[in-house]
Protein backbone atom coordinates (compact mmCIF):
# COMPACT_ATOMS: atom_id res chain seq x y z
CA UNK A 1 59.73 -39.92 2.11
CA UNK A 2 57.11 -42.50 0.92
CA UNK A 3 59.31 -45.60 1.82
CA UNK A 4 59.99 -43.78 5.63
CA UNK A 5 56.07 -43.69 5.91
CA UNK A 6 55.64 -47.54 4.67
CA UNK A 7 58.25 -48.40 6.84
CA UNK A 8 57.48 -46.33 9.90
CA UNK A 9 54.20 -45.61 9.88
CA UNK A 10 51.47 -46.79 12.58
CA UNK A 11 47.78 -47.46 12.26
CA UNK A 12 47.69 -47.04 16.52
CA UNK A 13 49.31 -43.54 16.23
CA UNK A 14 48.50 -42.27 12.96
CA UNK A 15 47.85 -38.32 12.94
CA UNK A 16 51.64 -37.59 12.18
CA UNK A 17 51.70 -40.08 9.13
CA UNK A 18 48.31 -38.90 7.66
CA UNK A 19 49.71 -34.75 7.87
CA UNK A 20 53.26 -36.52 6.40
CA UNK A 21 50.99 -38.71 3.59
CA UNK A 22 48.78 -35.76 2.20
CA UNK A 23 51.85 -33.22 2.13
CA UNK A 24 53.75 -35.99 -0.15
CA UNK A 25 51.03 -36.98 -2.42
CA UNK A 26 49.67 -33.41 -3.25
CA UNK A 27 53.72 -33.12 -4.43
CA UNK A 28 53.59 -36.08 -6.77
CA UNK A 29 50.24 -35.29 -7.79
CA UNK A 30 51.98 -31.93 -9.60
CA UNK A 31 51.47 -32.84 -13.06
CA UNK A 32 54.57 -30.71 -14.15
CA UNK A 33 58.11 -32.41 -14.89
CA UNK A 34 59.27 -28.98 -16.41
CA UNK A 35 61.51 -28.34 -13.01
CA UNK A 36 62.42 -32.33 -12.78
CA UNK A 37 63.52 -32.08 -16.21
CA UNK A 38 65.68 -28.81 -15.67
CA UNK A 39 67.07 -30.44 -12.52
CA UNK A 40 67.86 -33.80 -14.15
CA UNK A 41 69.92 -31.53 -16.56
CA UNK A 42 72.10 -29.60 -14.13
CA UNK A 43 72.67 -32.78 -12.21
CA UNK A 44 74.46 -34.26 -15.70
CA UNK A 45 76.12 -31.35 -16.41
CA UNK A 46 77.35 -31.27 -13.00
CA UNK A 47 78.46 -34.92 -13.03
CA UNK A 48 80.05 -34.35 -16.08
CA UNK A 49 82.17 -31.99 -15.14
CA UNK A 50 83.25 -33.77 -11.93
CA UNK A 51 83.81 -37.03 -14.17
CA UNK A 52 86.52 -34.63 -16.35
CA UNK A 53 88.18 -33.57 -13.23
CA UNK A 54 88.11 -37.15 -11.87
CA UNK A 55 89.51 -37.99 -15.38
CA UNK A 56 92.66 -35.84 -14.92
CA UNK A 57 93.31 -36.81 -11.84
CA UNK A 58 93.79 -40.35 -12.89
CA UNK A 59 96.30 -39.47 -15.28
CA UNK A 60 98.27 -37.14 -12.96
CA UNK A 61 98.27 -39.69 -10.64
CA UNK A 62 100.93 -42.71 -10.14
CA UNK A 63 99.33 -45.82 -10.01
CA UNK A 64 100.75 -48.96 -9.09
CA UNK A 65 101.92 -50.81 -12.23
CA UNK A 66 101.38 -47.97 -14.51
CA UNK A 67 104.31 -48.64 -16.71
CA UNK A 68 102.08 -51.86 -18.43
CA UNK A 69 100.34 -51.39 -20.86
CA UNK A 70 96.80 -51.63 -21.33
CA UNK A 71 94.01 -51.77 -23.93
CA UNK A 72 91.63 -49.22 -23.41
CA UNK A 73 88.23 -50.34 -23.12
CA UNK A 74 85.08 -48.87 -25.67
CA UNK A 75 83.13 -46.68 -23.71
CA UNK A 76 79.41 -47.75 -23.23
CA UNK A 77 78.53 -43.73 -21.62
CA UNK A 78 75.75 -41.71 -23.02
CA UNK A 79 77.87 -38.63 -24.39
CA UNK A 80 76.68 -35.44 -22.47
CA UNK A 81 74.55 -34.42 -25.44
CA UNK A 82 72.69 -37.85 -25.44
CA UNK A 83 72.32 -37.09 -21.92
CA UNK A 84 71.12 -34.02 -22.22
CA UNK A 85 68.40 -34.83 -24.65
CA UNK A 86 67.27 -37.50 -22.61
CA UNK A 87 66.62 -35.43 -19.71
CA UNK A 88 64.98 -33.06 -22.27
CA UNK A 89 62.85 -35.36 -24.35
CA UNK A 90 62.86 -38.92 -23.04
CA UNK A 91 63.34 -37.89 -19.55
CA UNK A 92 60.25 -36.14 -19.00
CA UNK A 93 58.11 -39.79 -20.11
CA UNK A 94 60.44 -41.40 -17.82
CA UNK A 95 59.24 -39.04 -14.69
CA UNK A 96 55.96 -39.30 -15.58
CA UNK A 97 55.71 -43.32 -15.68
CA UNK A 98 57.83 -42.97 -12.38
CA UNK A 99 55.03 -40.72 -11.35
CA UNK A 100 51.83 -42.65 -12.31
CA UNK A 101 53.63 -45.72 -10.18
CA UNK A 102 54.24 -44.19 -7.18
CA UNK A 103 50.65 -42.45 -7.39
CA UNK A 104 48.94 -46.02 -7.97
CA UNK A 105 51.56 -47.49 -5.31
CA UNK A 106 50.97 -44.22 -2.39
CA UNK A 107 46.92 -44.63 -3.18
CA UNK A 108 47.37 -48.25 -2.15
CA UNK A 109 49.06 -47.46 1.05
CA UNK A 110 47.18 -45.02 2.16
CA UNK A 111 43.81 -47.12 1.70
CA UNK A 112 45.30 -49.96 3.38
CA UNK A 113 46.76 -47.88 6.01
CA UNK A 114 43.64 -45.66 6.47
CA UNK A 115 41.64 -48.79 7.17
CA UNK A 116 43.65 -50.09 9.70
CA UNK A 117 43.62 -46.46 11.15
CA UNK A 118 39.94 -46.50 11.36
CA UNK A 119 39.58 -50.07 12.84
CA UNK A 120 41.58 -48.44 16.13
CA UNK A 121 39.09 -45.87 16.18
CA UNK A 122 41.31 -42.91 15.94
CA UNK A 123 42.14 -43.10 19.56
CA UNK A 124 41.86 -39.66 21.17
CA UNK A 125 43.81 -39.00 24.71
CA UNK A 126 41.50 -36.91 25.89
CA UNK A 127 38.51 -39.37 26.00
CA UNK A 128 40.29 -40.75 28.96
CA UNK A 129 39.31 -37.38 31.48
CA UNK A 130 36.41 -36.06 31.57
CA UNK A 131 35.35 -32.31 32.98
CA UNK A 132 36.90 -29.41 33.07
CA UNK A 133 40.38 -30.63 32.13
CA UNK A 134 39.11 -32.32 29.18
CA UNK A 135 37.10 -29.49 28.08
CA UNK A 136 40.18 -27.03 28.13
CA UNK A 137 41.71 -29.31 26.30
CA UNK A 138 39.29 -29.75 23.41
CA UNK A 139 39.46 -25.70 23.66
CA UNK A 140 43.27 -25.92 22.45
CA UNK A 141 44.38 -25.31 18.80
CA UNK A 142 46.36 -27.66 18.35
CA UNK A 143 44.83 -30.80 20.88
CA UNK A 144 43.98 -33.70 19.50
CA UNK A 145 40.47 -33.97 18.89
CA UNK A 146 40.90 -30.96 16.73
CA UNK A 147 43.44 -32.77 14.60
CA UNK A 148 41.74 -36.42 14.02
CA UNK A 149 38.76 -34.31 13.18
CA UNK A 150 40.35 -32.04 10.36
CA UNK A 151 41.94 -35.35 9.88
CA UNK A 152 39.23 -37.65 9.03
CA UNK A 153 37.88 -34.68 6.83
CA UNK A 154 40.74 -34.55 4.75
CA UNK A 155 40.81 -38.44 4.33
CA UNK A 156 36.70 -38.18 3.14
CA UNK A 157 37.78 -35.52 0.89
CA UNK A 158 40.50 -37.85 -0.52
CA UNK A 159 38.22 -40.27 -0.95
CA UNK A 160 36.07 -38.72 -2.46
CA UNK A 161 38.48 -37.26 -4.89
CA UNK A 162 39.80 -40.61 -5.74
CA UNK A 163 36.41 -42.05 -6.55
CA UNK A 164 35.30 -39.41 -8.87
CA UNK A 165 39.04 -40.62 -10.96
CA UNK A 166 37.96 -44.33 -10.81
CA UNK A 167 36.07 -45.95 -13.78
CA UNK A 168 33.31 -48.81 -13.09
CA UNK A 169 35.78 -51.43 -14.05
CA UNK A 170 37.33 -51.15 -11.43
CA UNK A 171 34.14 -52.38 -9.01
CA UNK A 172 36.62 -54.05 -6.54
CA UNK A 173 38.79 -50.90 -5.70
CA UNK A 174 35.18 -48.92 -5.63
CA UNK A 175 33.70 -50.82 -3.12
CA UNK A 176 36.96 -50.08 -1.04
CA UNK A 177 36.81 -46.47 -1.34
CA UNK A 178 32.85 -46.95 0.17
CA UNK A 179 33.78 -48.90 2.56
CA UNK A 180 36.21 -46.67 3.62
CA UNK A 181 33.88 -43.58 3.27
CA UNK A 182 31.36 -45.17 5.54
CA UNK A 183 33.99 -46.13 8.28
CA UNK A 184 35.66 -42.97 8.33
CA UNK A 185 31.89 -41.26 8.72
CA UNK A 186 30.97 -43.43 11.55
CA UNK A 187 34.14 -42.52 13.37
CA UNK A 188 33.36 -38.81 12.59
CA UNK A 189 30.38 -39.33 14.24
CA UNK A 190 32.36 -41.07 17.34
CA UNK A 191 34.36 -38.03 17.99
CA UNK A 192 31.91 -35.85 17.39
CA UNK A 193 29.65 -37.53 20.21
CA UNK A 194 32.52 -37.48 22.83
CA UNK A 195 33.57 -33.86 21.73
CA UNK A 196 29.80 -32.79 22.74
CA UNK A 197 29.68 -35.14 26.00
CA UNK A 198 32.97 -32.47 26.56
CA UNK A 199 31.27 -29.66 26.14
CA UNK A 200 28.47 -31.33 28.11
CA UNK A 201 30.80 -31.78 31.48
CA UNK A 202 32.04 -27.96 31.75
């Protein structure tokens, strides 16, 4: 799901993405492997039974040039114990390394993707009309003022939340986050003006 957003994602039409973005990173934010683990460890058992029935199929079958002989090769497998523990033991510091990445990797995105976001102002259709139509419009649940609004407050609260996390070593990636939290105010402010100019033209 990450690598669809990276690779489809939009800074012109972003509202979709940004729902898509904060649904996937409150998932790998989950600080609990216990289910990974368990599912890692059907998925061998699984494939290791499907390997033993692959197995005997390959000596039921007739292969071409089966009657030479051939020395059988040492195999380099985990055994399904070995497997087992490392889905147990091992496995579990594997997801969470896995996890740390793609949360350093999905915070990158989403700041470089939020900025570009906020530098086409969050264009709203219905700044294009004005009166009545666009007031029953901003009246809707579901229009689209109502969304880059709940929107943008969702991205300040990320921001915030990521800033609290970051040390002052990390001065570069701070000033970022600031920068960030000032555009995404200012373009608060932008929608909020034209939502009341709305109101304004009943």
């Amino acid at each position: 799901m990450f690598a669809y957003l990276c690779s489809s994602a939009s800074p012109e039409n972003p509202h979709i993405y940004l729902t898509k973005f904060f649904t996937l990173y409150r998932l790998i934010e989950k600080d609990d492997v216990t289910i990974l683990t368990k599912d890692v460890s059907d998925n061998f058992s699984t494939n290791l039974s499907l390997e033993d029935k692959e197995k005997s199929n390959r000596k039921s079958g007739s292969l071409l040039g089966s009657s030479m002989t051939r020395t059988p090769k040492p195999s380099i497998e985990l055994s399904g114990a070995d497997k087992l523990e490392w889905s147990k033991g091992g496995g579990s510091t594997e997801i969470k390394e896995l996890r740390k990445i793609l949360l350093h990797e999905s915070q990158s995105w989403f700041l470089k993707f939020l900025d570009g976001a906020l530098d086409v102002g969050f264009q709203l259709e219905y700044q294009e009309n004005k009166g009545k139509e666009s007031f029953a419009r901003f009246l809707e649940p579901n229009n689209h003022i109502a969304t880059a609004l709940s929107q943008l407050k969702q991205a300040n609260e990320w921001l915030d939340k990521l800033r609290s996390k970051l040390s002052a070593e990390k001065n570069g990636l701070l000033e970022t986050v600031d920068s960030l939290k000032q555009k995404v105010y200012a373009c608060l402010l932008a929608h909020v003006d034209s939502a009341a100019l709305a109101l304004g033209n009943r």
